[in-house]
C-alpha atoms as a PDB file:
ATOM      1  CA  UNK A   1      -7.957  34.536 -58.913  1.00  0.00           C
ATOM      2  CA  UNK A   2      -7.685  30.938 -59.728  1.00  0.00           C
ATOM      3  CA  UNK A   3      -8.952  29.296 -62.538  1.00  0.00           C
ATOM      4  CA  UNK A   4      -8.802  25.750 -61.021  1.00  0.00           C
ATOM      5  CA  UNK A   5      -9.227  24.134 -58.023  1.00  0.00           C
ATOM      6  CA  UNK A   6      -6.283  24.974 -55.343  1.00  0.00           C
ATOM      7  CA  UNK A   7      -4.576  21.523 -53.516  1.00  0.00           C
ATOM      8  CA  UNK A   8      -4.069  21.598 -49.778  1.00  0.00           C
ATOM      9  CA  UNK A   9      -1.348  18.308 -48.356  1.00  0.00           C
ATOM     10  CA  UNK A  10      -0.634  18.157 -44.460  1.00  0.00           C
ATOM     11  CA  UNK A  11       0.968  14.866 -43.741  1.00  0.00           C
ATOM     12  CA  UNK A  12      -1.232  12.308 -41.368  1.00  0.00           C
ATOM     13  CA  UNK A  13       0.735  10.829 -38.467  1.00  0.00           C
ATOM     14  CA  UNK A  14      -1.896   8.751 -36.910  1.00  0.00           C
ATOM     15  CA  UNK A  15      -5.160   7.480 -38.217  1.00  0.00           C
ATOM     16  CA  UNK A  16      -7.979   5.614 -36.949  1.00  0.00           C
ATOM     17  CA  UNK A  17     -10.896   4.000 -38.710  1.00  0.00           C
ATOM     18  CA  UNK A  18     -13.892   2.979 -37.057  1.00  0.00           C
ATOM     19  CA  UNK A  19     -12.429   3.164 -33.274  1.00  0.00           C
ATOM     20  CA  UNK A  20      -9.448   1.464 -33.991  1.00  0.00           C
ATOM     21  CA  UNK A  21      -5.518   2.733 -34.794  1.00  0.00           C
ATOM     22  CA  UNK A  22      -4.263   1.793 -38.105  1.00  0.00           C
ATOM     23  CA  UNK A  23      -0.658   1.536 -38.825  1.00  0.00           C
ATOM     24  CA  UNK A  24       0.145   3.364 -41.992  1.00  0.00           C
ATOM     25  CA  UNK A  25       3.708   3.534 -43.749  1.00  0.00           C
ATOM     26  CA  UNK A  26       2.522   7.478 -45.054  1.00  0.00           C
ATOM     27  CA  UNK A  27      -0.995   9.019 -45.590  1.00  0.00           C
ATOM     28  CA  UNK A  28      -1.527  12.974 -46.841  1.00  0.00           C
ATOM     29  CA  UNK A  29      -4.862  14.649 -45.695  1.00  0.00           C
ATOM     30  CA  UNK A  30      -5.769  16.702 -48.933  1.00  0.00           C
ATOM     31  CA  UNK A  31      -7.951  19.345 -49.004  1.00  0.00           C
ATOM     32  CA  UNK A  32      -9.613  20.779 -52.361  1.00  0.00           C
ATOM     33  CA  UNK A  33     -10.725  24.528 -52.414  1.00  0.00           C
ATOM     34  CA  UNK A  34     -13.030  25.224 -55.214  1.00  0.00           C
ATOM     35  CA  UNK A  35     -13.293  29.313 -56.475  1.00  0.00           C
ATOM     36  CA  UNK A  36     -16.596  31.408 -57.189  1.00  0.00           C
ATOM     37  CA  UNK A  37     -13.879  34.110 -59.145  1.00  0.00           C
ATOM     38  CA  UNK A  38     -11.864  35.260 -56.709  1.00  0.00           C
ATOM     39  CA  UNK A  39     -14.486  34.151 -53.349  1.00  0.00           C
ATOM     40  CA  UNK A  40     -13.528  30.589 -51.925  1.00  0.00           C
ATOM     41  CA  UNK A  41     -16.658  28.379 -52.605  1.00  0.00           C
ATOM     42  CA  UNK A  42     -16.949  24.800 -51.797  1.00  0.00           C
ATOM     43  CA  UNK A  43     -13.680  22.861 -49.960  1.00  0.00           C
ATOM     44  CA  UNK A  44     -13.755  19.222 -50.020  1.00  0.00           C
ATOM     45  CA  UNK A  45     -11.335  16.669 -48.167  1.00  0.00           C
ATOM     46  CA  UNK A  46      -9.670  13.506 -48.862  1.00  0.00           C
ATOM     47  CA  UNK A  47      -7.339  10.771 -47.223  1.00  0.00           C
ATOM     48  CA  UNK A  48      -4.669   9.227 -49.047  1.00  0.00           C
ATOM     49  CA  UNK A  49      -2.403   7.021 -47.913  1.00  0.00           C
ATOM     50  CA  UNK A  50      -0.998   3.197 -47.449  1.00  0.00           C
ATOM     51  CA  UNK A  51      -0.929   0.829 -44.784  1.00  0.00           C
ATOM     52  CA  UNK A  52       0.572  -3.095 -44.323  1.00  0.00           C
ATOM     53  CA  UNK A  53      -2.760  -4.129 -42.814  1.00  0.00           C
ATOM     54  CA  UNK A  54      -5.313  -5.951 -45.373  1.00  0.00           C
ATOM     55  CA  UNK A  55      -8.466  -5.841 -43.022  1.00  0.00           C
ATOM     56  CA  UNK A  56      -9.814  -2.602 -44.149  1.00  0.00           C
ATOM     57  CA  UNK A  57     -13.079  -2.447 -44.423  1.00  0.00           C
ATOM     58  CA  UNK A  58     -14.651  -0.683 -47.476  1.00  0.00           C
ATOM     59  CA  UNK A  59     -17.896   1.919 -47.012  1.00  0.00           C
ATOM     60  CA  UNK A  60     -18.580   4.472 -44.821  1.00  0.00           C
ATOM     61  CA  UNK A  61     -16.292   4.403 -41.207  1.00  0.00           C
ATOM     62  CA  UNK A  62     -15.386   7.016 -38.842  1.00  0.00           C
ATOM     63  CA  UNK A  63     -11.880   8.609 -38.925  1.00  0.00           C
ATOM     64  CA  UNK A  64      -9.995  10.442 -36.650  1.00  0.00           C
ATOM     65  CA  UNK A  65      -6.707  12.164 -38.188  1.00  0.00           C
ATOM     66  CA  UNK A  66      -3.486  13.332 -36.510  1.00  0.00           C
ATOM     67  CA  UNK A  67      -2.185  16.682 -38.291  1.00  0.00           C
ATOM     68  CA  UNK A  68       0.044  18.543 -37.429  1.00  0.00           C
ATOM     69  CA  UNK A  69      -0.409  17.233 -33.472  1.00  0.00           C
ATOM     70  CA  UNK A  70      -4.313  17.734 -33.651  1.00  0.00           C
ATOM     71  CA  UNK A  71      -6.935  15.277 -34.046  1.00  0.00           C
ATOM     72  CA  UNK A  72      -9.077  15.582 -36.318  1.00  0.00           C
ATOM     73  CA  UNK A  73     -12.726  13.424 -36.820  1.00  0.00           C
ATOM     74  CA  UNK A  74     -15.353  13.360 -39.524  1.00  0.00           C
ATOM     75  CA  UNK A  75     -16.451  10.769 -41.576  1.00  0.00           C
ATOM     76  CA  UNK A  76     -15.768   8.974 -44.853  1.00  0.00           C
ATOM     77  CA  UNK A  77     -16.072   6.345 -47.762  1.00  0.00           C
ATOM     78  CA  UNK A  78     -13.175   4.183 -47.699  1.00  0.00           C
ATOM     79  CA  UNK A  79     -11.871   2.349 -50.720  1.00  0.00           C
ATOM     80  CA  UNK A  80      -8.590   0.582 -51.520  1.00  0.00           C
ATOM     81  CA  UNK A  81      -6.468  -2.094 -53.304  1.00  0.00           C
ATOM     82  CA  UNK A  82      -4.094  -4.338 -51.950  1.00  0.00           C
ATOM     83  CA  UNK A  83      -0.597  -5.691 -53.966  1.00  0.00           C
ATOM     84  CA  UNK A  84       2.420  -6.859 -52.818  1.00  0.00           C
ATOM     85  CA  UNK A  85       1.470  -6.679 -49.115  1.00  0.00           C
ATOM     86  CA  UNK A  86       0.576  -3.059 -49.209  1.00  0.00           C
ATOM     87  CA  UNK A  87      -3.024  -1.685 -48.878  1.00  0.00           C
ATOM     88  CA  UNK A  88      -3.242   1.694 -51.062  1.00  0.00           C
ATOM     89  CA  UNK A  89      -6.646   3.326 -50.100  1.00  0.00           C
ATOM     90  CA  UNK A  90      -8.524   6.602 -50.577  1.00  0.00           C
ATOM     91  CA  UNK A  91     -11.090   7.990 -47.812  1.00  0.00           C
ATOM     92  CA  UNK A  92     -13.197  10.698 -49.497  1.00  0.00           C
ATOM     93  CA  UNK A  93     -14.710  12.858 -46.389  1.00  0.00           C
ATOM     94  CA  UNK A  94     -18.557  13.072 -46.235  1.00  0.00           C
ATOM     95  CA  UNK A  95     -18.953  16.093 -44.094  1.00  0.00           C
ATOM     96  CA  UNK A  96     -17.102  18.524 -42.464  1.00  0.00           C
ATOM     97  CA  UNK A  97     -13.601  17.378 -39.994  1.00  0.00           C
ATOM     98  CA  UNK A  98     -13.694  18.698 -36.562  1.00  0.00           C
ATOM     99  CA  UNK A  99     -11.444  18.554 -33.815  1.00  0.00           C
ATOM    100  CA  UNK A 100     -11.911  15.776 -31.632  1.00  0.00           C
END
């Protein structure tokens, strides 16, 4: 049984936000598993990742995900930083990703 929280990483090769692609240099879909004991409770989902573009928009966009050659939608809050002509940003899923 774990006693933490158990980490998920499948590596993103295509994203879109809000309708349109974005070109990312590498982005990890992470899903967190939380435990009830040994009974799989709540799972929550996150996109990390980085990107050349500095027009992202941060709040609440649509995303569709390409994993492991399926798409994936759902939606999320978006936040990042930019240095150095990289965007670093973090897109925290609201509700549950289907398959689009």
């Amino acid at each position: 049984m774990p006693d933490r929280p158990t980490l998920e990483h499948r590596q993103v090769t295509a994203l879109e936000l809000g309708g349109r692609p974005v070109e990312i240099t590498s982005a990890q879909l992470v899903y967190t598993q939380y435990w009830n004991g040994e009974q799989p409770a709540q799972r929550e989902w996150e996109v990390l990742g980085r990107t050349h573009e500095d027009d992202l928009t941060e709040g609440v966009e649509a995303i569709v995900v390409t994993v492991d050659g399926k798409r994936l939608k759902g939606r999320v809050v978006i936040m990042s930083s930019r240095s150095y002509g990289l965007s670093v940003f973090q897109a925290v899923g609201l509700d549950e990703l289907a398959d689009a």
